[in-house]
Protein backbone atom coordinates (compact mmCIF):
# COMPACT_ATOMS: atom_id res chain seq x y z
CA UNK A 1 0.00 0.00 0.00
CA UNK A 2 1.45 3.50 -1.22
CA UNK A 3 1.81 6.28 1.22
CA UNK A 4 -0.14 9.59 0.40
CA UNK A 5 3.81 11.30 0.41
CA UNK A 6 4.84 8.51 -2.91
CA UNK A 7 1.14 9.33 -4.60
CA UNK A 8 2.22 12.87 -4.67
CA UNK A 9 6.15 11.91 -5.18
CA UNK A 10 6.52 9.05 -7.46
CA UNK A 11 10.04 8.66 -6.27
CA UNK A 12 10.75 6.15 -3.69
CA UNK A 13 9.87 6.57 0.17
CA UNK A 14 14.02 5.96 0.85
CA UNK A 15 14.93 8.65 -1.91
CA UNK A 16 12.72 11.47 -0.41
CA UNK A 17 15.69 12.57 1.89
CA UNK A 18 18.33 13.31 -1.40
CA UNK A 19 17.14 16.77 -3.45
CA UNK A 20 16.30 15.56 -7.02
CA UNK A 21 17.71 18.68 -7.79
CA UNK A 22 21.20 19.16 -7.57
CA UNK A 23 22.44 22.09 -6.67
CA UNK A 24 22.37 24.84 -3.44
CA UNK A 25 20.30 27.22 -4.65
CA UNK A 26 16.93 28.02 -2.77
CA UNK A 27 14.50 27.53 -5.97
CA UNK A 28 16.28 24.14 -6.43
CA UNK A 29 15.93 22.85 -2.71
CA UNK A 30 12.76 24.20 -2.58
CA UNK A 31 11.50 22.54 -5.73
CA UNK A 32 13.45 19.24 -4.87
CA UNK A 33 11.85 19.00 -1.31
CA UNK A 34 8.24 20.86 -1.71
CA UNK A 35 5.07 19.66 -2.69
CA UNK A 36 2.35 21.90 -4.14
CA UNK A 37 -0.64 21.77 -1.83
CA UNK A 38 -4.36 23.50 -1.90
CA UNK A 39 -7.30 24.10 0.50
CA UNK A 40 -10.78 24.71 -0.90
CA UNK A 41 -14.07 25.59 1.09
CA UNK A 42 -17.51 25.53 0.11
CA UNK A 43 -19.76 27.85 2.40
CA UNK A 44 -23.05 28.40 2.45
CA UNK A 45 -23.65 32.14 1.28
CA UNK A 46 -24.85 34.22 4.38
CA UNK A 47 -25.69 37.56 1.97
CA UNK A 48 -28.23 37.86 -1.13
CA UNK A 49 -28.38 41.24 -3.11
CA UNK A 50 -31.43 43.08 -3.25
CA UNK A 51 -33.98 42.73 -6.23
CA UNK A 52 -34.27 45.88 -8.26
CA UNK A 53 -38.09 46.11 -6.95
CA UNK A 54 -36.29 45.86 -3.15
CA UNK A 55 -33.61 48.23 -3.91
CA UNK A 56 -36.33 50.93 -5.84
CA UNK A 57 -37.92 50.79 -2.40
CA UNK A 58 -34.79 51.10 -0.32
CA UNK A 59 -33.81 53.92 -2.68
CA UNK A 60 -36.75 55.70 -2.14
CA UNK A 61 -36.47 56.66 1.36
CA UNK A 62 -33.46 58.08 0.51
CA UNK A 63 -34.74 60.06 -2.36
CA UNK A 64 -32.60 58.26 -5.06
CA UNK A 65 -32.72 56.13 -7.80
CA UNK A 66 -32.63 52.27 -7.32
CA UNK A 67 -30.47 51.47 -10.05
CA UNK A 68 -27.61 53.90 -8.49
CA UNK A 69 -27.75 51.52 -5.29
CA UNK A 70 -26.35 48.86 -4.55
CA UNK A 71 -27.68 46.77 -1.27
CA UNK A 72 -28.07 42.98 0.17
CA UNK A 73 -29.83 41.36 3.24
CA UNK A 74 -28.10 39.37 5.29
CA UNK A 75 -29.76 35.65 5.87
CA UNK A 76 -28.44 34.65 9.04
CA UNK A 77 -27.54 36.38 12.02
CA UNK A 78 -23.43 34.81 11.55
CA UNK A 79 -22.87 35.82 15.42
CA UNK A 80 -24.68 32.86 16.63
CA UNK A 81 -22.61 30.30 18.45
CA UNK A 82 -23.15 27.87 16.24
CA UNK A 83 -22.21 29.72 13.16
CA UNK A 84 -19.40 30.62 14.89
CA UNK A 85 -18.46 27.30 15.83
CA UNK A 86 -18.43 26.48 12.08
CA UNK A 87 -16.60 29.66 10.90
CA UNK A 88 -13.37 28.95 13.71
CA UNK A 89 -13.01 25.56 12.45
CA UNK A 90 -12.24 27.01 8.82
CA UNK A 91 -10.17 29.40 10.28
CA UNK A 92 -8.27 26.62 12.40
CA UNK A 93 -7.76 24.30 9.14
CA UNK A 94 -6.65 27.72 7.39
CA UNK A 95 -4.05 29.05 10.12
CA UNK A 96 -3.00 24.74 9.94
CA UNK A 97 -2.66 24.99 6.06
CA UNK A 98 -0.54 28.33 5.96
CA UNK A 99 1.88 27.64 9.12
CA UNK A 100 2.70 24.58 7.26
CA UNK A 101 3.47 26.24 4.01
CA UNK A 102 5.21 28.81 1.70
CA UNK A 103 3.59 31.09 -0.69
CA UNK A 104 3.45 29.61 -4.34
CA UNK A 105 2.77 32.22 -7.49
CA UNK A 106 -0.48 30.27 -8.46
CA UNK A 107 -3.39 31.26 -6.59
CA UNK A 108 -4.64 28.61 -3.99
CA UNK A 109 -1.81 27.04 -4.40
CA UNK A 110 0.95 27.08 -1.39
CA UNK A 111 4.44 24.56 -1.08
CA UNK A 112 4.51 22.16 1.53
CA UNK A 113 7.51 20.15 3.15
CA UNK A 114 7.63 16.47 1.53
CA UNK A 115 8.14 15.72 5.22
CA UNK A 116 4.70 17.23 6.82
CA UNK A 117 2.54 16.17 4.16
CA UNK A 118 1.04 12.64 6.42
CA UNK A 119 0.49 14.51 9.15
CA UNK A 120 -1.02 17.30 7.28
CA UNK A 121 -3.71 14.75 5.73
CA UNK A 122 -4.29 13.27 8.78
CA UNK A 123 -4.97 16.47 10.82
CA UNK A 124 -6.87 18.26 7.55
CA UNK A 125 -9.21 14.93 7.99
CA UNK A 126 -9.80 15.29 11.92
CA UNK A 127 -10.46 18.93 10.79
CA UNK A 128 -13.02 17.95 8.48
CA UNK A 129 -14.88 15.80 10.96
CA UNK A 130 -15.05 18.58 13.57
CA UNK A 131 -16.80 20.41 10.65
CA UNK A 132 -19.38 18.16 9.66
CA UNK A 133 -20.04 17.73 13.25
CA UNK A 134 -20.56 21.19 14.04
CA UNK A 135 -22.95 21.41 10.71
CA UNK A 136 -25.27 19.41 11.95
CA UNK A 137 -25.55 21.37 15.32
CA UNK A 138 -25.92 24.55 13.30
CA UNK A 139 -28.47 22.50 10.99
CA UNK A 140 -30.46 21.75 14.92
CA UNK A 141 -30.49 25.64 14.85
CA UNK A 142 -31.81 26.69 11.40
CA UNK A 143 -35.29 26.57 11.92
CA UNK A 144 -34.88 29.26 14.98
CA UNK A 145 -32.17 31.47 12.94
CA UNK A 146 -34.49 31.88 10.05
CA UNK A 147 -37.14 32.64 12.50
CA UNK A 148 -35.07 35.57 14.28
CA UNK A 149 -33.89 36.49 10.28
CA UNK A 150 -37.79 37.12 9.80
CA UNK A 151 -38.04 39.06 12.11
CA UNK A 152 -35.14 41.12 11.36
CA UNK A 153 -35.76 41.16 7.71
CA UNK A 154 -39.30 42.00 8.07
CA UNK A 155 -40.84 42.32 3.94
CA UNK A 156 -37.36 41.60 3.04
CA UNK A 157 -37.32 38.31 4.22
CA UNK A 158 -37.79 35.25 1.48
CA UNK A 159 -38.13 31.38 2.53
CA UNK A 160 -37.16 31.03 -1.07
CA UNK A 161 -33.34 31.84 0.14
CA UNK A 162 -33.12 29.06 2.02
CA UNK A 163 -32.05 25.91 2.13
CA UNK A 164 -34.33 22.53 3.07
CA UNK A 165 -30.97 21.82 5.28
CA UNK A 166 -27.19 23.23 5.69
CA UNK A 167 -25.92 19.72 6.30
CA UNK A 168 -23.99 19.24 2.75
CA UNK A 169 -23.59 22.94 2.26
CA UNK A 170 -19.96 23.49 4.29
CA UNK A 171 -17.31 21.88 3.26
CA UNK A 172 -12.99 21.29 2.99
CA UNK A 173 -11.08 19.74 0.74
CA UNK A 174 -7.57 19.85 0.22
CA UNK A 175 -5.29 18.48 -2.59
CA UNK A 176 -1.61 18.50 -4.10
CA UNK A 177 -1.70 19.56 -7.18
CA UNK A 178 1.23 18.82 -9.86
CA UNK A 179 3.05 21.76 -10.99
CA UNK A 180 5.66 20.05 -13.36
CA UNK A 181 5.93 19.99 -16.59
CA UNK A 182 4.19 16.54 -17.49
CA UNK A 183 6.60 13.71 -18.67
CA UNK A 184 5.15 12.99 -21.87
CA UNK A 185 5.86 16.37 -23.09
CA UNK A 186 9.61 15.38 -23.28
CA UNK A 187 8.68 12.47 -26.51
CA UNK A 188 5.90 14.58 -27.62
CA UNK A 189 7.54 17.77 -28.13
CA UNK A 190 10.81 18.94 -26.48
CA UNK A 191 10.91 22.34 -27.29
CA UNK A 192 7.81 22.80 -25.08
CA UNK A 193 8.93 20.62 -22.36
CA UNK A 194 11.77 22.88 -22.18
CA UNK A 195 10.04 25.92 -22.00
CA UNK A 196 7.43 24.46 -19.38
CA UNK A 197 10.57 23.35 -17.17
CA UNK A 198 12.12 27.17 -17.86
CA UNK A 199 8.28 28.23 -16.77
CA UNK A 200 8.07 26.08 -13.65
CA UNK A 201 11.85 27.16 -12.43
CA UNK A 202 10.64 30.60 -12.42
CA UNK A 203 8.05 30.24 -10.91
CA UNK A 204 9.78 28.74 -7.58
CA UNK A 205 12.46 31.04 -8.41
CA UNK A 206 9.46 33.47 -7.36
CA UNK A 207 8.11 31.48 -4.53
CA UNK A 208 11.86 31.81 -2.95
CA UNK A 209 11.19 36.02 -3.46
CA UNK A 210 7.68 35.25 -1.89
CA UNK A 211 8.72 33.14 0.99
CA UNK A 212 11.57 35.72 1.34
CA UNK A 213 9.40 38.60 1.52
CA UNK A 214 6.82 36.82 4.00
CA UNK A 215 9.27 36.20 6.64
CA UNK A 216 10.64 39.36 6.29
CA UNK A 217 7.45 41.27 7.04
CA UNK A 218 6.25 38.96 9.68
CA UNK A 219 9.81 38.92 11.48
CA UNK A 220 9.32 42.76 11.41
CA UNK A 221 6.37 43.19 12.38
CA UNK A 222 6.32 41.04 15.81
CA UNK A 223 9.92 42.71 16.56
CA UNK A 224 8.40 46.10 16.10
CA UNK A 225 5.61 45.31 18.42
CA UNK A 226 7.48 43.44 21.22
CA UNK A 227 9.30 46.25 20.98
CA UNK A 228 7.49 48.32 21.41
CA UNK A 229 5.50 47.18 24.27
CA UNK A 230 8.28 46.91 26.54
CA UNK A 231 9.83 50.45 25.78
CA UNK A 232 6.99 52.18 25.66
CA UNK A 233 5.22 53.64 28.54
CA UNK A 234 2.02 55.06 30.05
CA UNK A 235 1.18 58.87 30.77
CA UNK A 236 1.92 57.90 34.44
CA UNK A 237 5.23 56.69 33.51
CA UNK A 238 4.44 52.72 34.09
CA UNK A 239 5.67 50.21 31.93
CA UNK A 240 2.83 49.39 29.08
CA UNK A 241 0.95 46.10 29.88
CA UNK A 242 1.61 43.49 26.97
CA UNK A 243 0.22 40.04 26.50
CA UNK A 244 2.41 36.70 26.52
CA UNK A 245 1.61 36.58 22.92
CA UNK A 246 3.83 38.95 22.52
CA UNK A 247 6.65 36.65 23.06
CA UNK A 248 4.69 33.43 22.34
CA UNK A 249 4.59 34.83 18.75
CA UNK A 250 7.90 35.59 18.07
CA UNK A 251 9.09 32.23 19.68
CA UNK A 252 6.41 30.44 17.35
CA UNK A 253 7.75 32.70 14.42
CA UNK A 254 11.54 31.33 15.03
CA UNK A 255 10.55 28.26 15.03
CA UNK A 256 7.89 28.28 11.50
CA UNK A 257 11.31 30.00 10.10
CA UNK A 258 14.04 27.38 11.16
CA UNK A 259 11.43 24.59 9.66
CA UNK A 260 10.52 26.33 6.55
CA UNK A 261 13.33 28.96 5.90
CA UNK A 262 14.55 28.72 2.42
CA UNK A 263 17.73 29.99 3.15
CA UNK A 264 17.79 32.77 0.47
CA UNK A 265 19.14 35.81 2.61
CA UNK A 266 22.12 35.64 5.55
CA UNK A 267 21.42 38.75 6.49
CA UNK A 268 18.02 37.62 7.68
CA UNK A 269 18.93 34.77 8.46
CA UNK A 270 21.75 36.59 11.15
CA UNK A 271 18.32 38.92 12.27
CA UNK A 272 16.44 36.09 13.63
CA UNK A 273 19.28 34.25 15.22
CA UNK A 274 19.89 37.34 16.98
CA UNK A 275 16.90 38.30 18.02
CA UNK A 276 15.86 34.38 19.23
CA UNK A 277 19.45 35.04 21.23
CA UNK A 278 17.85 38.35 23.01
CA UNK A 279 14.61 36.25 23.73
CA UNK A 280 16.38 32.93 24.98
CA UNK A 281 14.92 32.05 28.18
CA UNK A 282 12.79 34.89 28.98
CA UNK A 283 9.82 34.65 29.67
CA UNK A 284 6.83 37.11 29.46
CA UNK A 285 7.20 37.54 33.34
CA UNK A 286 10.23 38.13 32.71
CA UNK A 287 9.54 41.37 31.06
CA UNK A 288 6.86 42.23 32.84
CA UNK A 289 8.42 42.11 36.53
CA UNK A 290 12.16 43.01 35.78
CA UNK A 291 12.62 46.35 34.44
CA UNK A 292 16.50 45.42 33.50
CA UNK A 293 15.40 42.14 31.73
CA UNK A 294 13.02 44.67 30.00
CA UNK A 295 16.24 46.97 29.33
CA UNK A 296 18.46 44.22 27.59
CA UNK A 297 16.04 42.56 25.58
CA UNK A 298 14.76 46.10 24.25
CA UNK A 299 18.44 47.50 23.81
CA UNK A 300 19.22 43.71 21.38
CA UNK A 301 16.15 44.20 19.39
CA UNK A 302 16.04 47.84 18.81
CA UNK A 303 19.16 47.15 17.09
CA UNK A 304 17.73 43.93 15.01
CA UNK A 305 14.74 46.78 14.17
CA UNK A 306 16.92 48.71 12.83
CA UNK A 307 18.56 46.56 10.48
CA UNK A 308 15.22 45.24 9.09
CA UNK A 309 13.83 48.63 8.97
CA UNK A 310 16.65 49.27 6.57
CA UNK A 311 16.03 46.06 4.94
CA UNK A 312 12.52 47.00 4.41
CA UNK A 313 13.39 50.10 2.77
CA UNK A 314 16.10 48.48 0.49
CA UNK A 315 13.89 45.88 -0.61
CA UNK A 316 14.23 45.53 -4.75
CA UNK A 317 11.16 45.81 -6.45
CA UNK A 318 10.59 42.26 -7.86
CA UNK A 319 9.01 41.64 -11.15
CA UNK A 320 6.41 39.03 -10.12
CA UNK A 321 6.00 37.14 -13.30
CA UNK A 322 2.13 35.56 -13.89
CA UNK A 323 0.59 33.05 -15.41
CA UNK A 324 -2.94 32.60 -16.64
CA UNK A 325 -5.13 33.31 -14.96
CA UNK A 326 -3.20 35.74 -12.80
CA UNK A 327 -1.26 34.03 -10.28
CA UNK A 328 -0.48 35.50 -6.84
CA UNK A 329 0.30 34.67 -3.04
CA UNK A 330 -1.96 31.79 -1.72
């Protein structure tokens, strides 16, 4: 029985660990080691747009013209617990999906390690249970949500927009997709299968720029605010109150980068080790209690701020090349 890893990899289990691409440079490890990798949703569609009969009325109280207006209803009051319940478990398999990965210039699409793809499946499945699941307790609470939307909606409201049952409705999938240049293309017609590989090695040349760029902003911006919280101070002249997020974060950000770091830039990569060197061992109460812990871990990263401040500003423009359709950042 194959693994899900050698469906997506048709090189052996016991080659995975040797780059099929020789070679140090980033786009090369990345492409030798990566697998392309996509999350979908379907969702049930919480807004309808006004008829032009409904919008003609709307307009009118405003003394305007119903085609110049544009307005919707909303169908469900989203608040609810149990819509709620359903929304945080996309957001959980989302925040999963993109901790895992690096940006990709095709849109969906992100790169995931060879290495995390089992226990991505696996936990993308669990994910997908806890969904259905929490369907059907939103599906117990449909008849009393279009009851309250009645209400709410008053004239506006049409039984027509809704559903016998939600059950069916929300949904995740997730898939790998191939990005390479299909094999047969090399008999068929070379000169194509040579431009498709030229294509494809430009594009991770690009996710390398993307991933690059990513790190760069988030590294910045959770060393700007950590910063920031422990320097700063209130009109009374008390230390500002910070949560242990504030650390957690840039602990959790150190170690997304030392997984998935492409190894593109040393002078980021020389950033984070010395900012994870100022951190070491302290913890938020730490900060919080000891004003010269506060002092030395402020002094080491106002300098790393600097630097990536500067880095920031010196950032090349990249051409971001495109497909079609129009590719972009997952």
């Amino acid at each position: 029985m194959t693994t899900l890893l050698e469906r997506i990899d048709s090189r052996p289990a016991d080659d995975m660990a040797a780059p099929a691409v020789a070679g140090p440079e980033p786009a090369a490890r990345l492409r030798a080691t990566m697998a392309a990798c996509r999350v979908q949703f379907t969702w049930f569609g919480t807004k309808r747009t006004l008829t032009a009969e409904q919008k003609a009325q709307a307009a009118r109280a405003f003394d305007a013209e119903g085609h110049f207006l544009s307005a919707g209803k909303k169908l469900l009051d989203t608040k609810h617990s149990a819509f709620r319940a359903v929304t945080a478990i996309r957001t959980r398999a989302t925040d999963h999906w993109r901790g895992l990965t690096l940006p990709f210039p095709e849109p969906g699409v992100r790169l995931i390690r060879h290495a995390d793809v089992e226990d991505f499946d696996r936990r993308m499945a669990d994910l997908r249970e806890e969904l259905e699941d929490a369907v059907v307790t939103l599906d117990r609470h449909f008849g009393e949500l279009k009851e309250a939307a009645s209400r709410r909606l008053g004239s506006l409201y049409c039984p027509s927009d809704y559903p016998a049952t939600l059950v069916g409705l929300f949904g995740m999938a997730w898939d790998y997709p191939n990005v390479e240049p299909p094999a047969y293309l090399a008999g068929l017609a070379p000169g194509l299968y040579r431009q498709e590989q030229d294509r494809v090695k430009a594009r991770f040349e690009e996710a390398v720029q993307l991933a690059e760029r990513a790190f760069l902003d988030e590294f910045a911006r959770l060393v700007g605010h950590l910063t920031e919280r422990i320097t700063g101070a209130n009109g009374d002249g008390t230390p500002k109150v910070f949560r242990d997020s504030a650390v957690d974060n840039l602990c959790d950000f150190f170690e997304r980068f030392r997984t998935l770091n492409v190894r593109s830039n040393g002078e980021l990569d020389e950033l984070v080790d010395r900012a994870r060197q100022a951190v070491r061992g302290v913890a938020a109460a730490d900060l919080r209690d000891s004003a010269s812990a506060r002092a030395d871990v402020a002094r080491q990263l106002s300098t790393v701020r600097e630097s990536l401040d500067a880095m920031l500003v010196d950032r090349p423009r990249r051409r971001i090349l495109r497909g079609s359709p129009a590719g972009g950042e997952a």
